[in-house]
N, C-alpha and C. Protein backbone atom coordinates (compact mmCIF):
# COMPACT_ATOMS: atom_id res chain seq x y z
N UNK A 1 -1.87 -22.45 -45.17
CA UNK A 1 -1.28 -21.20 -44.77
C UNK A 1 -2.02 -20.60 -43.56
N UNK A 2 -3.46 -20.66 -43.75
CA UNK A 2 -4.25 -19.85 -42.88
C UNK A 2 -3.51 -20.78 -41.13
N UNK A 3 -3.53 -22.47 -41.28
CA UNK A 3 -3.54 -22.93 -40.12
C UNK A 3 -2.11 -22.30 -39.70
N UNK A 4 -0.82 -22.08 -40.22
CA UNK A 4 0.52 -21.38 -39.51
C UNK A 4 0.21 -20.02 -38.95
N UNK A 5 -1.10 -19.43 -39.70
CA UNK A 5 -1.28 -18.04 -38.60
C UNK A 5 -2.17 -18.01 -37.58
N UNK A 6 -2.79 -19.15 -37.88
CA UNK A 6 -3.68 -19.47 -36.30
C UNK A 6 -3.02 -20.21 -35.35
N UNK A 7 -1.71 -20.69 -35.35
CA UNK A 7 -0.82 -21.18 -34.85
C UNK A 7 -0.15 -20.27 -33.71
N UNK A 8 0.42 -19.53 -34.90
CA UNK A 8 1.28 -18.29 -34.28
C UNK A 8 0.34 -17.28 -33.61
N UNK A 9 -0.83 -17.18 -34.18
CA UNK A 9 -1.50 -16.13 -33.25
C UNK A 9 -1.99 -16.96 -31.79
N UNK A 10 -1.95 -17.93 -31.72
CA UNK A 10 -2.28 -18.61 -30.36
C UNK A 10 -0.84 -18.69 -29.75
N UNK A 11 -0.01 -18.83 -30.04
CA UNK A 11 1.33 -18.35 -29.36
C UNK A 11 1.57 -16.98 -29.29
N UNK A 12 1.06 -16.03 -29.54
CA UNK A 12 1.69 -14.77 -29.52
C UNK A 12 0.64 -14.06 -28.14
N UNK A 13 -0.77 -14.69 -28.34
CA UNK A 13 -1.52 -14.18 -27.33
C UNK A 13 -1.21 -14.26 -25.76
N UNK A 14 -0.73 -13.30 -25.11
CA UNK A 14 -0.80 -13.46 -23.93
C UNK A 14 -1.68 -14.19 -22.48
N UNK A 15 -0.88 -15.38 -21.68
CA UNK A 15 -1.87 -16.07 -21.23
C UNK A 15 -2.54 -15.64 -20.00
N UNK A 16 -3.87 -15.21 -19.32
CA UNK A 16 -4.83 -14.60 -18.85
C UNK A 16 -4.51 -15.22 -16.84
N UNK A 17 -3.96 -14.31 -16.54
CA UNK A 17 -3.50 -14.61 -15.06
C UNK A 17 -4.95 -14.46 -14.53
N UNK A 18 -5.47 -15.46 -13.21
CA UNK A 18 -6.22 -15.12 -12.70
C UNK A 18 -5.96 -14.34 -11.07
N UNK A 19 -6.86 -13.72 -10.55
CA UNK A 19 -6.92 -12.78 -9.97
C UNK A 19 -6.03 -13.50 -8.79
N UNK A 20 -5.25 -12.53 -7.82
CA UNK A 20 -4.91 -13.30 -6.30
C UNK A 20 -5.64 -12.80 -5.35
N UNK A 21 -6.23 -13.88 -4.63
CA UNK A 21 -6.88 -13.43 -3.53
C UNK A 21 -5.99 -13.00 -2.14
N UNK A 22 -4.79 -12.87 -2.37
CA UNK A 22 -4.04 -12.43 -1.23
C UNK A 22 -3.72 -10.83 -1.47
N UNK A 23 -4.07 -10.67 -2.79
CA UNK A 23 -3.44 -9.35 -3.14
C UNK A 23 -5.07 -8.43 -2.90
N UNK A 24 -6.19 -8.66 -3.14
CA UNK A 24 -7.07 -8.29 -2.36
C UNK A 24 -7.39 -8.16 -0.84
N UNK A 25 -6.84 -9.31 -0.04
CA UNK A 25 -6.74 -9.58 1.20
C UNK A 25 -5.98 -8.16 1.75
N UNK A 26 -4.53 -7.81 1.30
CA UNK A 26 -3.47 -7.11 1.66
C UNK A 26 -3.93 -5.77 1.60
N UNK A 27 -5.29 -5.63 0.41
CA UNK A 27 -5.43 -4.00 0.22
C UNK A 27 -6.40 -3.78 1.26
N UNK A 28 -7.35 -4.45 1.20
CA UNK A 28 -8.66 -4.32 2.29
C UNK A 28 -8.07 -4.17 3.69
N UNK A 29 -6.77 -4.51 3.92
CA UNK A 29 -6.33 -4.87 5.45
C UNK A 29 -5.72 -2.94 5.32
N UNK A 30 -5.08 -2.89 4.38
CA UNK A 30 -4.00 -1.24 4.76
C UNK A 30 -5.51 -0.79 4.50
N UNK A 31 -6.64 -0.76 3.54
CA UNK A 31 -7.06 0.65 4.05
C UNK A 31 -8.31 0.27 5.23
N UNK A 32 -8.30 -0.47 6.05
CA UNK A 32 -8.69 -0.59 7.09
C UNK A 32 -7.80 -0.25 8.24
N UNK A 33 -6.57 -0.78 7.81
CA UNK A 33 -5.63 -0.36 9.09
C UNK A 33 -5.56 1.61 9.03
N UNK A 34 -5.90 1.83 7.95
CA UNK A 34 -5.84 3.84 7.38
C UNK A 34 -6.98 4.12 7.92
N UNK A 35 -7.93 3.75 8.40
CA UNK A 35 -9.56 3.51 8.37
C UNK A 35 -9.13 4.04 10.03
N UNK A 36 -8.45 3.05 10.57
CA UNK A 36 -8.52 2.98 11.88
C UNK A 36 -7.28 3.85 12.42
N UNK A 37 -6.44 4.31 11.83
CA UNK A 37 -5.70 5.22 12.39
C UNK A 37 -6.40 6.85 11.96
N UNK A 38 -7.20 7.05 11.05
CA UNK A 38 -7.84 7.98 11.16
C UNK A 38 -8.50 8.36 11.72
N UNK A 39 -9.48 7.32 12.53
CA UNK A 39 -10.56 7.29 13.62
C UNK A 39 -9.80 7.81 14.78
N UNK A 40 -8.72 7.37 14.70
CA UNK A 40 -8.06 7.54 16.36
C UNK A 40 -7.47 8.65 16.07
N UNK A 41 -7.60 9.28 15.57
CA UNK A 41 -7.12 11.11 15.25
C UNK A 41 -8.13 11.66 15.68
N UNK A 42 -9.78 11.44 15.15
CA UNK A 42 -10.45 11.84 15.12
C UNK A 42 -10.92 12.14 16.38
N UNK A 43 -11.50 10.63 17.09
CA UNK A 43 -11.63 10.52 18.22
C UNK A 43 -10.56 11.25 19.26
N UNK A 44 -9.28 11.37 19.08
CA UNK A 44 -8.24 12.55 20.01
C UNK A 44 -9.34 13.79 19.75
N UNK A 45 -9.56 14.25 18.70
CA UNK A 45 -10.15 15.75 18.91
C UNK A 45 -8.66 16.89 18.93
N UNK A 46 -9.62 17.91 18.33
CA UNK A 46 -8.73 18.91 17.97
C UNK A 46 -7.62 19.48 19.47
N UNK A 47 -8.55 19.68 20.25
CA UNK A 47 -7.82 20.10 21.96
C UNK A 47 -6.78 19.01 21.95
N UNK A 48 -6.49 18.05 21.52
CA UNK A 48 -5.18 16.95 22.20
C UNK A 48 -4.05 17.23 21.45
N UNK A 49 -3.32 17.59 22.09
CA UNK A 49 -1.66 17.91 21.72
C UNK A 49 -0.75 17.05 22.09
N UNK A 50 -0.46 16.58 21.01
CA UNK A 50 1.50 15.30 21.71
C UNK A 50 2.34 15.81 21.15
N UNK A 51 3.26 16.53 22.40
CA UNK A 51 4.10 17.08 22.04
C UNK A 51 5.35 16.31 22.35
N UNK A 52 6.13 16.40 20.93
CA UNK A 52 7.71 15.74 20.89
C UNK A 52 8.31 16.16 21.44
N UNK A 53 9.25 15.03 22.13
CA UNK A 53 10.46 15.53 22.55
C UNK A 53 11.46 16.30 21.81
N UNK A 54 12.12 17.48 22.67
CA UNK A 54 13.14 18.13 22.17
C UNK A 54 14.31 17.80 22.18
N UNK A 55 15.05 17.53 21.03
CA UNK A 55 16.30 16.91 21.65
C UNK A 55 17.32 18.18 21.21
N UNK A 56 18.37 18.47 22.11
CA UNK A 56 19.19 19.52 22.18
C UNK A 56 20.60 19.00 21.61
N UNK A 57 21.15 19.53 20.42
CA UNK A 57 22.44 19.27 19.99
C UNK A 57 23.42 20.40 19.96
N UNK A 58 23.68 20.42 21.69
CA UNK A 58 24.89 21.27 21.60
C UNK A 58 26.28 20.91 21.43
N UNK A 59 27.21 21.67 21.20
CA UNK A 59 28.57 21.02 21.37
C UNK A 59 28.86 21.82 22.52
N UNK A 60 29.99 21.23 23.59
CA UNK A 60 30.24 21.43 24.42
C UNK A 60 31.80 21.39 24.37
N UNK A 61 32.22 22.64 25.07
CA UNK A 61 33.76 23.29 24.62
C UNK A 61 34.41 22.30 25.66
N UNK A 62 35.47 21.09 25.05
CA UNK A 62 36.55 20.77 25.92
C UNK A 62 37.49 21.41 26.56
């Protein structure tokens, strides 16, 4: 009896994925790429202004 529940408990246990090294690769890259778009904020400094274009949506009477 005991061996049908050591059976079933080795089938029921979930099997142990190992880690991906691409899925580490992918995180280290965005928060480096966040790393480096923050720097370049920084480095602008508070005085730098980019200002958007305005775009004008008038209607115009036929």
């Amino acid at each position: 009896m005991t061996d049908g529940i050591n059976k079933a408990r080795i089938l029921l246990t979930p099997p142990v994925k190992s880690e991906n090294p691409w899925a580490l690769l992918g995180a280290a890259s965005l928060a480096a790429m966040a790393a480096v778009l923050m720097a370049g904020i920084v480095v602008l400094g508070p005085g730098v202004r980019i200002d958007e274009a305005v775009v004008s949506v008038e209607q115009t009477p036929y």
